[in-house]
N, C-alpha and C. Protein backbone atom coordinates (compact mmCIF):
# COMPACT_ATOMS: atom_id res chain seq x y z
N UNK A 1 -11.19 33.98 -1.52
CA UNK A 1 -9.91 34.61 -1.66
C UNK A 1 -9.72 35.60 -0.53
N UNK A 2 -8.48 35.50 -0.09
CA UNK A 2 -8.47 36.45 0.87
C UNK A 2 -6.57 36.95 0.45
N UNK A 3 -7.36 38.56 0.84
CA UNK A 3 -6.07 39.62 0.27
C UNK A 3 -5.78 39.22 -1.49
N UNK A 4 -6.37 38.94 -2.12
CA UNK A 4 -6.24 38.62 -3.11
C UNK A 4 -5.64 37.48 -4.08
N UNK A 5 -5.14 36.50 -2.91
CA UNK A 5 -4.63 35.25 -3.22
C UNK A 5 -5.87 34.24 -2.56
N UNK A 6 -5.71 33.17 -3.62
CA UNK A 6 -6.64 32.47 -3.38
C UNK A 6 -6.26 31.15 -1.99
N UNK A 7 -7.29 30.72 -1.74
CA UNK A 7 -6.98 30.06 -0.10
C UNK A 7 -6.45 28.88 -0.54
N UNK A 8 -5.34 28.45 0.21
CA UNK A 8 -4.79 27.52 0.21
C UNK A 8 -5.77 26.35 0.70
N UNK A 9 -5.25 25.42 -0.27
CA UNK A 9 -6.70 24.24 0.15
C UNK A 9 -6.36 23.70 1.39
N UNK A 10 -7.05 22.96 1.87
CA UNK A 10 -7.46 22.64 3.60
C UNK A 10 -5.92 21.52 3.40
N UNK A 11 -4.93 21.91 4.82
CA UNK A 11 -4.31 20.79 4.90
C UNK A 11 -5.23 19.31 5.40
N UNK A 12 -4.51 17.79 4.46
CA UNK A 12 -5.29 16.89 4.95
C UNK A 12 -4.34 15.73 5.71
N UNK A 13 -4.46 15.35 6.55
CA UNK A 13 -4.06 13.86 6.85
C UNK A 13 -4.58 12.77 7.01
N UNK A 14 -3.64 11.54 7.36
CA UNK A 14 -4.15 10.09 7.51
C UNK A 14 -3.76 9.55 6.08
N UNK A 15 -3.70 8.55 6.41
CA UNK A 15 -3.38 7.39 4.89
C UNK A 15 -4.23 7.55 4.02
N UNK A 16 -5.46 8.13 4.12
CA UNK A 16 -7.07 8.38 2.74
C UNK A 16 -7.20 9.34 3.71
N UNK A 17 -7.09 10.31 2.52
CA UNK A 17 -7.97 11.91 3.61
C UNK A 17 -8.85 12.38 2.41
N UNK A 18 -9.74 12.80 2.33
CA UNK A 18 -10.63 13.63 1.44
C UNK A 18 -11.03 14.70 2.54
N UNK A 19 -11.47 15.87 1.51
CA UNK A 19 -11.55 16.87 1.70
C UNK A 19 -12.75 17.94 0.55
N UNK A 20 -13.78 17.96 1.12
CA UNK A 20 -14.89 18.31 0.18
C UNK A 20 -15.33 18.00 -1.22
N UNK A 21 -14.84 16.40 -1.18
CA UNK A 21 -14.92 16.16 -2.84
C UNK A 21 -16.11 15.49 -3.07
N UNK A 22 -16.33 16.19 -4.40
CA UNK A 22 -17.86 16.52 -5.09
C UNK A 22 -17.37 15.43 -6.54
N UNK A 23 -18.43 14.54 -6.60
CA UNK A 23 -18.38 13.67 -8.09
C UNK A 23 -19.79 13.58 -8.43
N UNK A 24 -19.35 13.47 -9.83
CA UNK A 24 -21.22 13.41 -10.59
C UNK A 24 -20.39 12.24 -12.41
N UNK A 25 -21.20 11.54 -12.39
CA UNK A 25 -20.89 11.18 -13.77
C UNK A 25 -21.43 11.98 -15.12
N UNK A 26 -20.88 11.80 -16.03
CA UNK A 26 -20.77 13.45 -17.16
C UNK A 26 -22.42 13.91 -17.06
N UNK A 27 -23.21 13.49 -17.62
CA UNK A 27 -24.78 14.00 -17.31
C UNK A 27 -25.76 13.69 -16.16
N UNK A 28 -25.29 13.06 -14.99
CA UNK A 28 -26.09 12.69 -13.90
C UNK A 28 -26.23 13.59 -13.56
N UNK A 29 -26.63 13.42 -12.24
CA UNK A 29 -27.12 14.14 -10.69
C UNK A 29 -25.77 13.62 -9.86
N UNK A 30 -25.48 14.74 -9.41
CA UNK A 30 -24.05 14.32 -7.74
C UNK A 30 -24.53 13.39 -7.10
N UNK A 31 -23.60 12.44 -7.58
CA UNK A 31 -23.22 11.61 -6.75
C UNK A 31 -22.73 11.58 -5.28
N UNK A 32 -22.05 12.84 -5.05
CA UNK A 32 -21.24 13.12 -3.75
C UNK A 32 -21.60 14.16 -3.74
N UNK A 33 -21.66 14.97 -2.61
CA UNK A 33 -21.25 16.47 -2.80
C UNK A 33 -20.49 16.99 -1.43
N UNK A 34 -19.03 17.46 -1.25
CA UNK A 34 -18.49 17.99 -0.02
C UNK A 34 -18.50 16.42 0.69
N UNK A 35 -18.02 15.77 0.18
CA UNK A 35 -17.36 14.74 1.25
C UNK A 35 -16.17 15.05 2.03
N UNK A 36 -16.07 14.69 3.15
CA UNK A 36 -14.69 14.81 3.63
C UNK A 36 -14.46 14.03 4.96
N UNK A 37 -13.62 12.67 4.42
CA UNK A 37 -13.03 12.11 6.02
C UNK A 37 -12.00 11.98 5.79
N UNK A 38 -11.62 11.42 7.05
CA UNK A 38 -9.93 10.92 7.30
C UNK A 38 -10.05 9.47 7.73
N UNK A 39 -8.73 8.80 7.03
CA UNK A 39 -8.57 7.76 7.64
C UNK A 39 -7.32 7.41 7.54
N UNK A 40 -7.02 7.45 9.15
CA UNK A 40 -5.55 7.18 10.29
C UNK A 40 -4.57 6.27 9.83
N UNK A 41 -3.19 5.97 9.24
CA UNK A 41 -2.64 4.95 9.19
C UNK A 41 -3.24 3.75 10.40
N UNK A 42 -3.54 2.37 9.72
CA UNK A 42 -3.70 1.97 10.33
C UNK A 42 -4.72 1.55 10.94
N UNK A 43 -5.79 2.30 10.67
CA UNK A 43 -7.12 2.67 10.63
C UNK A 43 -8.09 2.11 9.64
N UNK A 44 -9.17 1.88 10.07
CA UNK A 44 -10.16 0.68 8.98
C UNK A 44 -11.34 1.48 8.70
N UNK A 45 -11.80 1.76 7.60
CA UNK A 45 -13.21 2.60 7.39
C UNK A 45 -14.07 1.42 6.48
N UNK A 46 -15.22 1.52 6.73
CA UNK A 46 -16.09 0.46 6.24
C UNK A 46 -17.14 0.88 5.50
N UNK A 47 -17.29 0.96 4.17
CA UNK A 47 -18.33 1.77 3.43
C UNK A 47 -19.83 0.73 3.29
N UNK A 48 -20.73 1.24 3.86
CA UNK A 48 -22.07 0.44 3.89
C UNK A 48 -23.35 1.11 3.09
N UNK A 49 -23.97 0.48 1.98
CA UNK A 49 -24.91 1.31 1.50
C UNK A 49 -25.73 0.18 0.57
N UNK A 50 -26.51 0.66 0.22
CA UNK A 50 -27.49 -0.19 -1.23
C UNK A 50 -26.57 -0.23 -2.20
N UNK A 51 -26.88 -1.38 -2.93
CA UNK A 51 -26.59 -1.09 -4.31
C UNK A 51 -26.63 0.09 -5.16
N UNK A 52 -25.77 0.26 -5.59
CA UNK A 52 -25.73 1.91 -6.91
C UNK A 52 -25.71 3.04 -5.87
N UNK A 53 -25.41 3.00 -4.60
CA UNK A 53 -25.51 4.28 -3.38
C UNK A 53 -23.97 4.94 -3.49
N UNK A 54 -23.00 4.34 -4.06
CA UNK A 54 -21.40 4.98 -4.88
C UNK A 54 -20.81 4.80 -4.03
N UNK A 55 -20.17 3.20 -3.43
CA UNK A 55 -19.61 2.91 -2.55
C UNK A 55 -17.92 2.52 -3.72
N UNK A 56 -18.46 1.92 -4.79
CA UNK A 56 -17.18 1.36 -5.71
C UNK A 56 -16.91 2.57 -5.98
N UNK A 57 -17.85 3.34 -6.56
CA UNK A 57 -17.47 4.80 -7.18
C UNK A 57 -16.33 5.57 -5.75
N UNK A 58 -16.60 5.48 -4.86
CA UNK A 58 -15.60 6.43 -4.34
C UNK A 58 -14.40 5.34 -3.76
N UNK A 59 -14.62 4.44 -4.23
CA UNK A 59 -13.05 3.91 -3.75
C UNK A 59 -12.23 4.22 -5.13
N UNK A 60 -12.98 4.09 -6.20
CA UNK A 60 -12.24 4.34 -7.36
C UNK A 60 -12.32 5.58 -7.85
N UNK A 61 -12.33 6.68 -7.04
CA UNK A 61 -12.18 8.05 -6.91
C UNK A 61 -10.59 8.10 -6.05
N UNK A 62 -10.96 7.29 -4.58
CA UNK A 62 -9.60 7.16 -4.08
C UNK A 62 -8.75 6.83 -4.65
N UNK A 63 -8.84 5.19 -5.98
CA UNK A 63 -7.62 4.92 -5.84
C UNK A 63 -7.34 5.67 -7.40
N UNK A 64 -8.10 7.01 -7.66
CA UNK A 64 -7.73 7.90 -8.80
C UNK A 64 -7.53 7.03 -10.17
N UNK A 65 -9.00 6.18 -10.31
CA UNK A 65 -9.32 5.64 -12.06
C UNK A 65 -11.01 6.29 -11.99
N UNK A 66 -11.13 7.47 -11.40
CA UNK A 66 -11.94 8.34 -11.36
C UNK A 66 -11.63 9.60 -10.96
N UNK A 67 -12.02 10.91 -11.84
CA UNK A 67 -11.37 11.97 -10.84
C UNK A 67 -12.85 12.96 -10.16
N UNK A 68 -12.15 13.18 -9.25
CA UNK A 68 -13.37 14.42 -8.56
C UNK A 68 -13.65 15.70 -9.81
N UNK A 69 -15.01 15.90 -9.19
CA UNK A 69 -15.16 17.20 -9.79
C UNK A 69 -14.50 18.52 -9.28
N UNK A 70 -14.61 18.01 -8.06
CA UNK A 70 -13.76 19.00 -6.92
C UNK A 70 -13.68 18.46 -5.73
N UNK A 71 -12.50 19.30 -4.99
CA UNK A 71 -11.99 18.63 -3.55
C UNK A 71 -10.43 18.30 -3.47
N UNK A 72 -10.21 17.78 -2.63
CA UNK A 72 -8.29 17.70 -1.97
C UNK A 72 -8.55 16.28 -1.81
N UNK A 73 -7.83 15.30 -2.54
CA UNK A 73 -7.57 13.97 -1.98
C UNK A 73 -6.69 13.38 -2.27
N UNK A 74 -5.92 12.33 -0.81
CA UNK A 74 -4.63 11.77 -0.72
C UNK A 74 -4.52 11.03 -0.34
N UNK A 75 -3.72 9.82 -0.79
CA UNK A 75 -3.89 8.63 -0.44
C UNK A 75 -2.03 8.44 0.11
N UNK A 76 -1.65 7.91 1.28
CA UNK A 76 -0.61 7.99 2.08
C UNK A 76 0.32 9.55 1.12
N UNK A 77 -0.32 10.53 1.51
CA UNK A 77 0.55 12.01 1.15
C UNK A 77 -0.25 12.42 -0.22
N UNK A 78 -0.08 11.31 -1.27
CA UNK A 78 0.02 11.49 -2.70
C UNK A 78 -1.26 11.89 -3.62
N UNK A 79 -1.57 12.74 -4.55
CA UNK A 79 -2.73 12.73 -5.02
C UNK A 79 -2.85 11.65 -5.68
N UNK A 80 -4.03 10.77 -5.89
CA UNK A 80 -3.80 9.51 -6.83
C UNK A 80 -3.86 9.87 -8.27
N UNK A 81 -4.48 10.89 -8.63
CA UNK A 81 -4.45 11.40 -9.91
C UNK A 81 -3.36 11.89 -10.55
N UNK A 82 -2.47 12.46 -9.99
CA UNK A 82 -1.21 12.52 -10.38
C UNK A 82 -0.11 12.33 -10.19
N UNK A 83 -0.37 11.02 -9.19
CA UNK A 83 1.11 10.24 -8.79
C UNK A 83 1.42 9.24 -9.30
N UNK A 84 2.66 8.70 -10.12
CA UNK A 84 3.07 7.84 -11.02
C UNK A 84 2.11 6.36 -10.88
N UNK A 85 1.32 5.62 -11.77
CA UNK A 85 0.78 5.05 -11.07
C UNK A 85 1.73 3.76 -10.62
N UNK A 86 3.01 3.04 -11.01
CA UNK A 86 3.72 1.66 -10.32
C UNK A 86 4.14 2.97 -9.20
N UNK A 87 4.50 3.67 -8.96
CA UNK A 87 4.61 4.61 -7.81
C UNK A 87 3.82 4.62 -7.20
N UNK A 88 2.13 4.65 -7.12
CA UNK A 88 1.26 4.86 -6.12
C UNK A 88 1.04 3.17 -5.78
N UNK A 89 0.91 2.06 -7.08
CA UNK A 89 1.05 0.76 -6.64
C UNK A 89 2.00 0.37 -5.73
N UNK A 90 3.23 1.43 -4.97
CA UNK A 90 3.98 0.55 -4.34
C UNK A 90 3.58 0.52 -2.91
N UNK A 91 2.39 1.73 -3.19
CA UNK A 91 1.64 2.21 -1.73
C UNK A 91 0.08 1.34 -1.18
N UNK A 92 -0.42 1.77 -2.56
CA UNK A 92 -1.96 0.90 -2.62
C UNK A 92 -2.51 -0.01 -3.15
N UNK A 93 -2.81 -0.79 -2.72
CA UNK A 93 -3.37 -1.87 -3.39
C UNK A 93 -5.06 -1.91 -3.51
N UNK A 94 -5.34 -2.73 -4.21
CA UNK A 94 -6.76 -2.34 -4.69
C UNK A 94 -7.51 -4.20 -4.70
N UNK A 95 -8.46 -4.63 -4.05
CA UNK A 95 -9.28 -5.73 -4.37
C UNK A 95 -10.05 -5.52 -4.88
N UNK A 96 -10.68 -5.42 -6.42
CA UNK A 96 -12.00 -5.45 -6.46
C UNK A 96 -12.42 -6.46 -7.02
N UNK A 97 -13.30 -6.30 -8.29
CA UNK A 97 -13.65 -7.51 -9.17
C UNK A 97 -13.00 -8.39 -9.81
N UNK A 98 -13.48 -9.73 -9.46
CA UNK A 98 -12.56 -10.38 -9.56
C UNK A 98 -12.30 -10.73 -11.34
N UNK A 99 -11.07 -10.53 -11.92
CA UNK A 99 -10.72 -10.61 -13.24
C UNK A 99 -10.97 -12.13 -13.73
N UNK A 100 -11.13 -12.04 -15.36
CA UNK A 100 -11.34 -13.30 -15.98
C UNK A 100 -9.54 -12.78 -16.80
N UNK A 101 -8.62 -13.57 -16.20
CA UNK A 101 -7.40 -13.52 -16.74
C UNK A 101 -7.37 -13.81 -18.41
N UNK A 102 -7.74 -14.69 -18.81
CA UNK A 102 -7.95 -15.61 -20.43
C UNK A 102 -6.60 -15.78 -20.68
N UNK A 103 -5.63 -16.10 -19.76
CA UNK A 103 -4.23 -16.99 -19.82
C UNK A 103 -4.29 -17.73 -18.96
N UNK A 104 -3.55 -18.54 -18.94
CA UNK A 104 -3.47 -19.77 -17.98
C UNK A 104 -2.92 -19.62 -16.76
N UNK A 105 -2.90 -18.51 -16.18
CA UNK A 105 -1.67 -18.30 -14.87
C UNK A 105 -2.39 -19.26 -14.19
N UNK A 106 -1.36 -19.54 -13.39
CA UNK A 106 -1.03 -20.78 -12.25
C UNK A 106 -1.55 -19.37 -10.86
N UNK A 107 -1.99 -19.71 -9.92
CA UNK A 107 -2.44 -18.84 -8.62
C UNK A 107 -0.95 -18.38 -8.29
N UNK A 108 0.28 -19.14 -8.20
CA UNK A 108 1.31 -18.37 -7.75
C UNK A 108 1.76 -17.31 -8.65
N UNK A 109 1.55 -17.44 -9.96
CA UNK A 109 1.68 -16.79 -10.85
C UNK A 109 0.72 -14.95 -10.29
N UNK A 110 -0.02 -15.37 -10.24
CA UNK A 110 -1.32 -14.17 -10.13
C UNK A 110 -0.66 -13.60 -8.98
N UNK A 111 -0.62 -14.71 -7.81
CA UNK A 111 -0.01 -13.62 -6.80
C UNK A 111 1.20 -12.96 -6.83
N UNK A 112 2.33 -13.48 -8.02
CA UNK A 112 3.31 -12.74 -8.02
C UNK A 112 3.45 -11.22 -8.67
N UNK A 113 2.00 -11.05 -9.53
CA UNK A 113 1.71 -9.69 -9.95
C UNK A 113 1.59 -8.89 -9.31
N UNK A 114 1.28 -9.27 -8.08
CA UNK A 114 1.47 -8.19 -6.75
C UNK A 114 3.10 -7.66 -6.68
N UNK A 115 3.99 -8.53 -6.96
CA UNK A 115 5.09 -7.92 -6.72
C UNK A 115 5.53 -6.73 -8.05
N UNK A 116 4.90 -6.66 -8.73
CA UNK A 116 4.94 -5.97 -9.74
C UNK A 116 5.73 -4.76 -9.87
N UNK A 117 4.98 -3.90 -9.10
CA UNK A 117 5.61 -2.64 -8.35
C UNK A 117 7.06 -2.01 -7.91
N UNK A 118 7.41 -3.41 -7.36
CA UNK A 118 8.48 -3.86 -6.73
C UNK A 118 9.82 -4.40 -7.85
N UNK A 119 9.45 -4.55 -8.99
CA UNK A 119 10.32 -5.15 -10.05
C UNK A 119 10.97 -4.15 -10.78
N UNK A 120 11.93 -3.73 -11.14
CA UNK A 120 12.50 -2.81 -11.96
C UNK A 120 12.76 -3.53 -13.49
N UNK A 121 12.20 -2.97 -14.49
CA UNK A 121 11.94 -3.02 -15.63
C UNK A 121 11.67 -4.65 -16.02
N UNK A 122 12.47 -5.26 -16.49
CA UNK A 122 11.90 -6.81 -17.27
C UNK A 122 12.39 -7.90 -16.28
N UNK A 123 12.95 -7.35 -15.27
CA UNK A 123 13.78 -8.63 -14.12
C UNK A 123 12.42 -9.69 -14.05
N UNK A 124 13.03 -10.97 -13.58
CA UNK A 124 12.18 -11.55 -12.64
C UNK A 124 12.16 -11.56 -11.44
N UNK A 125 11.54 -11.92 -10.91
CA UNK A 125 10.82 -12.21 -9.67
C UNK A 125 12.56 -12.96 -8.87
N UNK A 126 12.87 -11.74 -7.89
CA UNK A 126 13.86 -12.93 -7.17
C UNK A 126 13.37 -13.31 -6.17
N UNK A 127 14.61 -13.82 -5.51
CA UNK A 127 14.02 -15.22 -4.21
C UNK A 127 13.36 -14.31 -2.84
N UNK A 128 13.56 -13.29 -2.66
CA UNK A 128 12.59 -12.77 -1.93
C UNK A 128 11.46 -12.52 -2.02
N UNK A 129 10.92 -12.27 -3.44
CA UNK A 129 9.73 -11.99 -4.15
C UNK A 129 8.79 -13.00 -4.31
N UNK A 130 9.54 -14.08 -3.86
CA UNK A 130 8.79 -15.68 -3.89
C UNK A 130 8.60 -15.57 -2.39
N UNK A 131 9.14 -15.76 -1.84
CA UNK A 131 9.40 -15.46 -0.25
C UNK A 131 7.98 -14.90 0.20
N UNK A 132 7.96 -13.66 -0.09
CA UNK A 132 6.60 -12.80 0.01
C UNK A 132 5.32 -13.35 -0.48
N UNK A 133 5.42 -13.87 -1.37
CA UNK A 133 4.63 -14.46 -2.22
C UNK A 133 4.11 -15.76 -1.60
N UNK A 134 4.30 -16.34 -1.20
CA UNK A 134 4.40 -17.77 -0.39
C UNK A 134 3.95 -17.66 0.81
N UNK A 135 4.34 -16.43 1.75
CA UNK A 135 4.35 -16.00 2.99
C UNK A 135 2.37 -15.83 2.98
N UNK A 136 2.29 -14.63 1.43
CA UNK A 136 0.80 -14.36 1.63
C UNK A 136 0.07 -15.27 1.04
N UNK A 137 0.28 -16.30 0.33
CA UNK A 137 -0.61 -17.68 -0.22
C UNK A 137 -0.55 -18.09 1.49
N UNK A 138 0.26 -18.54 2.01
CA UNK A 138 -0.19 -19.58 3.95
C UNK A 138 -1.38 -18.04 4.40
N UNK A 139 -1.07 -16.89 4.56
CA UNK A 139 -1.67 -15.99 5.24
C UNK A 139 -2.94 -16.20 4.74
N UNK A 140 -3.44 -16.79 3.48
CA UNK A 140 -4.95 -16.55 2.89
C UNK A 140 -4.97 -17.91 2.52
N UNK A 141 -4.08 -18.99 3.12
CA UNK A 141 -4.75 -20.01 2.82
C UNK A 141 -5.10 -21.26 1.15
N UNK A 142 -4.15 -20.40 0.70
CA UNK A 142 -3.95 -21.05 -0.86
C UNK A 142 -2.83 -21.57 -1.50
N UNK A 143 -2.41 -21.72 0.22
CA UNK A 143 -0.48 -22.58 -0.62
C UNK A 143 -0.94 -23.93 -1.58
N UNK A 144 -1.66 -24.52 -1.18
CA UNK A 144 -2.42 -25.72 -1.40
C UNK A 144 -2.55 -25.34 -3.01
N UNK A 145 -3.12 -24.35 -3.37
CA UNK A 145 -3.57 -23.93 -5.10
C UNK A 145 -2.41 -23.79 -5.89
N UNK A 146 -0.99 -24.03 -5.86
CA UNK A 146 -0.44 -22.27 -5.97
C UNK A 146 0.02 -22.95 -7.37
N UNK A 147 -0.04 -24.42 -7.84
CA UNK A 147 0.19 -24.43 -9.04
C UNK A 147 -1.08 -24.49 -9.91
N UNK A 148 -2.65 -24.37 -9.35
CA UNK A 148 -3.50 -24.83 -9.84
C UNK A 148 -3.84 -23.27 -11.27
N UNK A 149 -4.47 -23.57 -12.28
CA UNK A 149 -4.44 -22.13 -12.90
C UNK A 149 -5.89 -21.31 -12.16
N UNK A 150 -5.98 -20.21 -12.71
CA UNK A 150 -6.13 -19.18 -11.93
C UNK A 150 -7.86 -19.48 -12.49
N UNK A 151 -7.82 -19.58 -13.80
CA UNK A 151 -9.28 -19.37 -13.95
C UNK A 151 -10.37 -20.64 -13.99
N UNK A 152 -9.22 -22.06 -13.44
CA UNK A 152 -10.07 -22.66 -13.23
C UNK A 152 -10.48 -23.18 -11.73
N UNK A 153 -10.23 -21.87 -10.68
CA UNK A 153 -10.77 -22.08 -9.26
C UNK A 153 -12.06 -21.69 -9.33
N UNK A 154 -12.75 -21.65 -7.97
CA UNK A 154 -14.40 -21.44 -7.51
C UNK A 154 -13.99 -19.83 -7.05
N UNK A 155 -15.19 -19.13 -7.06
CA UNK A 155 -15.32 -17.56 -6.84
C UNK A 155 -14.66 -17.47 -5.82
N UNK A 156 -14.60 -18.04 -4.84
CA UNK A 156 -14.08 -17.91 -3.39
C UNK A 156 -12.87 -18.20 -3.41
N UNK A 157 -12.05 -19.04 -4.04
CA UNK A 157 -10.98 -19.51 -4.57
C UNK A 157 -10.27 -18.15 -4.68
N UNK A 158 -10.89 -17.64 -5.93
CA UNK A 158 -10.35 -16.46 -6.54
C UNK A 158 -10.16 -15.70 -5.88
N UNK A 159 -11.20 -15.06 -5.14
CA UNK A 159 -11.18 -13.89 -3.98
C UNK A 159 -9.89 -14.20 -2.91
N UNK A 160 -9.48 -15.07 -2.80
CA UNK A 160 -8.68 -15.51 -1.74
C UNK A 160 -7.26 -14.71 -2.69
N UNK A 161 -7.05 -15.44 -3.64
CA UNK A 161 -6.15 -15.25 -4.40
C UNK A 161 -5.32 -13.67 -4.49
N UNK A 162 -6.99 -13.21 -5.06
CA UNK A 162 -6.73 -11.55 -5.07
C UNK A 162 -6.34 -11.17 -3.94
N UNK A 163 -7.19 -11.57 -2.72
CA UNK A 163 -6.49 -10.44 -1.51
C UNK A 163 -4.68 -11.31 -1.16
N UNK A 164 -4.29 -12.34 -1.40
CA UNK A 164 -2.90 -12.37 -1.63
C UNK A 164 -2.26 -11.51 -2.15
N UNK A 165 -2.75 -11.68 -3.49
CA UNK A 165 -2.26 -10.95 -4.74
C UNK A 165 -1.99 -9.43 -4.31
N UNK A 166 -3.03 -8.25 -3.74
CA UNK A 166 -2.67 -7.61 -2.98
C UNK A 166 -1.87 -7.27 -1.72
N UNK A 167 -1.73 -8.23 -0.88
CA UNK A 167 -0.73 -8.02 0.17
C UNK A 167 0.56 -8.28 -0.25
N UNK A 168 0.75 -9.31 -1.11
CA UNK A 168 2.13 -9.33 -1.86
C UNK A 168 2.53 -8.27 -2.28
N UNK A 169 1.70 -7.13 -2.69
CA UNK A 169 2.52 -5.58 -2.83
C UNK A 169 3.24 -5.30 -1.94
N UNK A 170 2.81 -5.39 -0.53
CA UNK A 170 3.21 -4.67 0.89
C UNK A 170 2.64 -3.31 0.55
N UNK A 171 1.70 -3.06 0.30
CA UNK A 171 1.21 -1.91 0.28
C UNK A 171 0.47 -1.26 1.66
N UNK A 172 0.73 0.08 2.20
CA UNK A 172 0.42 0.90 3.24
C UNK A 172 -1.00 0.82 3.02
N UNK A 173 -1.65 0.89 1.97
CA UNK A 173 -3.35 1.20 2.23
C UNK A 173 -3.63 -0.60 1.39
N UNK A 174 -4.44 -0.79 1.47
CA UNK A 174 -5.28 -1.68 0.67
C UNK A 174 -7.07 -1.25 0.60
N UNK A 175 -7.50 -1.38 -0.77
CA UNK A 175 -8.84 -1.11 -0.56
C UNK A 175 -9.64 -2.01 -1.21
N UNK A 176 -10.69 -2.75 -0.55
CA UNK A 176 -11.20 -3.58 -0.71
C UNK A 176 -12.63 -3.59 -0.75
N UNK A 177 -13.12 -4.12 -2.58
CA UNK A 177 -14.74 -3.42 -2.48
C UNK A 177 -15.15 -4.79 -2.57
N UNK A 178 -16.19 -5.15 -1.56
CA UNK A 178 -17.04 -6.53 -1.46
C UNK A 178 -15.69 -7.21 -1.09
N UNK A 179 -14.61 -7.66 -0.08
CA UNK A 179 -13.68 -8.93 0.16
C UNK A 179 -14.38 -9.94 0.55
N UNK A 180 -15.62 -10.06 0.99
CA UNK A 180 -15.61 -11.02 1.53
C UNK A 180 -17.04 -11.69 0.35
N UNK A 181 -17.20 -11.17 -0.71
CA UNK A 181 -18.08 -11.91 -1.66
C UNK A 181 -17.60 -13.28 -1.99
N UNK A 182 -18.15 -14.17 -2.06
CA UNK A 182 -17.79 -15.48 -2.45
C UNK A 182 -17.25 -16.25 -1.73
N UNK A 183 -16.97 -15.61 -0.44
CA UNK A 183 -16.30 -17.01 0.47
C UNK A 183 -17.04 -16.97 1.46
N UNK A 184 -16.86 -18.30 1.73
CA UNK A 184 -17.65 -19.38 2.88
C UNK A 184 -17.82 -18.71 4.07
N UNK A 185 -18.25 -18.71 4.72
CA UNK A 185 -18.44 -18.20 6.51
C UNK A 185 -17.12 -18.37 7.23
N UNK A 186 -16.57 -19.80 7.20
CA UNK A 186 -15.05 -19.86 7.45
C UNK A 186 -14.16 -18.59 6.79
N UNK A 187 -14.05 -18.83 5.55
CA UNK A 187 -13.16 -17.86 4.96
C UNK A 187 -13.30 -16.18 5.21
N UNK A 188 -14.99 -15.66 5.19
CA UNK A 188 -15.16 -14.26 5.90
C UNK A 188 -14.64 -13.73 7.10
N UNK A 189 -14.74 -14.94 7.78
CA UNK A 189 -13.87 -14.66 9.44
C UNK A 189 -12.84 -14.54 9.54
């Protein structure tokens, strides 16, 4: 504190900025302690570690379905913890594990949940929203699937799907834990 008001926390920038954030799960040992980077619109950060070293844990700190114990963090401006979340979905998108749906969606189906964000209350999907949708099935390679259902592709299949499924947001950040699990050497490249 200085003069008796307390310090204004550190301004942060870049599309993911952290700023001394400390996480521990309820009875562990810290997990983190005083982290703090930036990363630039535009900009690619690559998290590398062992297993259980809290590489998922801090993306899902970023995309705020975890909160810090302490610290400043923002994902394009917004705290993720308290920014609407179809509001922060219209910004970030998220790849991780890949879901066991237990409905029958068709792959175009799945990727149109990306547009989600983008839908105002019970509408469907209009012709631009297909548009997009279509655009990112050729971009990843699964126009070929797009009536096949979702849970009866191969792991790699799926993974493809999801990172559609994500760019169909048009989202400014995307964060992606393991993308390239399950696909072929072709498909990693």
């Amino acid at each position: 504190m200085r003069g008796g008001r307390p310090a204004a926390p550190k301004r942060v920038s870049g599309a993911i900025s952290l700023h001394e954030v400390s996480f521990r799960y309820s009875a562990g040992r810290p997990l983190m302690h005083a982290l703090s980077l930036s990363v630039p619109a535009g900009g690619m950060l690559a998290l590398l570690g062992a297993n259980g070293s809290g590489k998922t844990t801090l993306l899902r700190i970023i995309f705020g379905s975890l909160h810090a114990c302490s610290g400043t963090i923002r994902v394009c401006g917004r705290d993720p913890v308290r920014t609407d979340r179809r509001e922060f979905a219209r910004s970030v998108a998220v790849v991780g594990a890949q879901p066991e749906l237990g409905f029958p969606y068709t792959v175009v189906e799945v990727v149109l949940m990306g547009r989600a964000p983008h839908i105002e209350g019970f509408r469907l999907e209009s012709e631009a929203d297909l548009v997009a949708a279509g655009e990112d099935m050729r971009a990843t390679g699964i126009e070929f699937l797009a009536e096949r259902p979702f849970d009866s592709l191969s792991s790699g299949e799926r993974q493809r799907v999801c990172v559609a499924r994500a760019l169909a947001q048009q989202p400014r950040v995307v964060l992606l834990d393991e993308p390239a699990a399950h696909l072929d050497i072709k498909q990693q490249v």
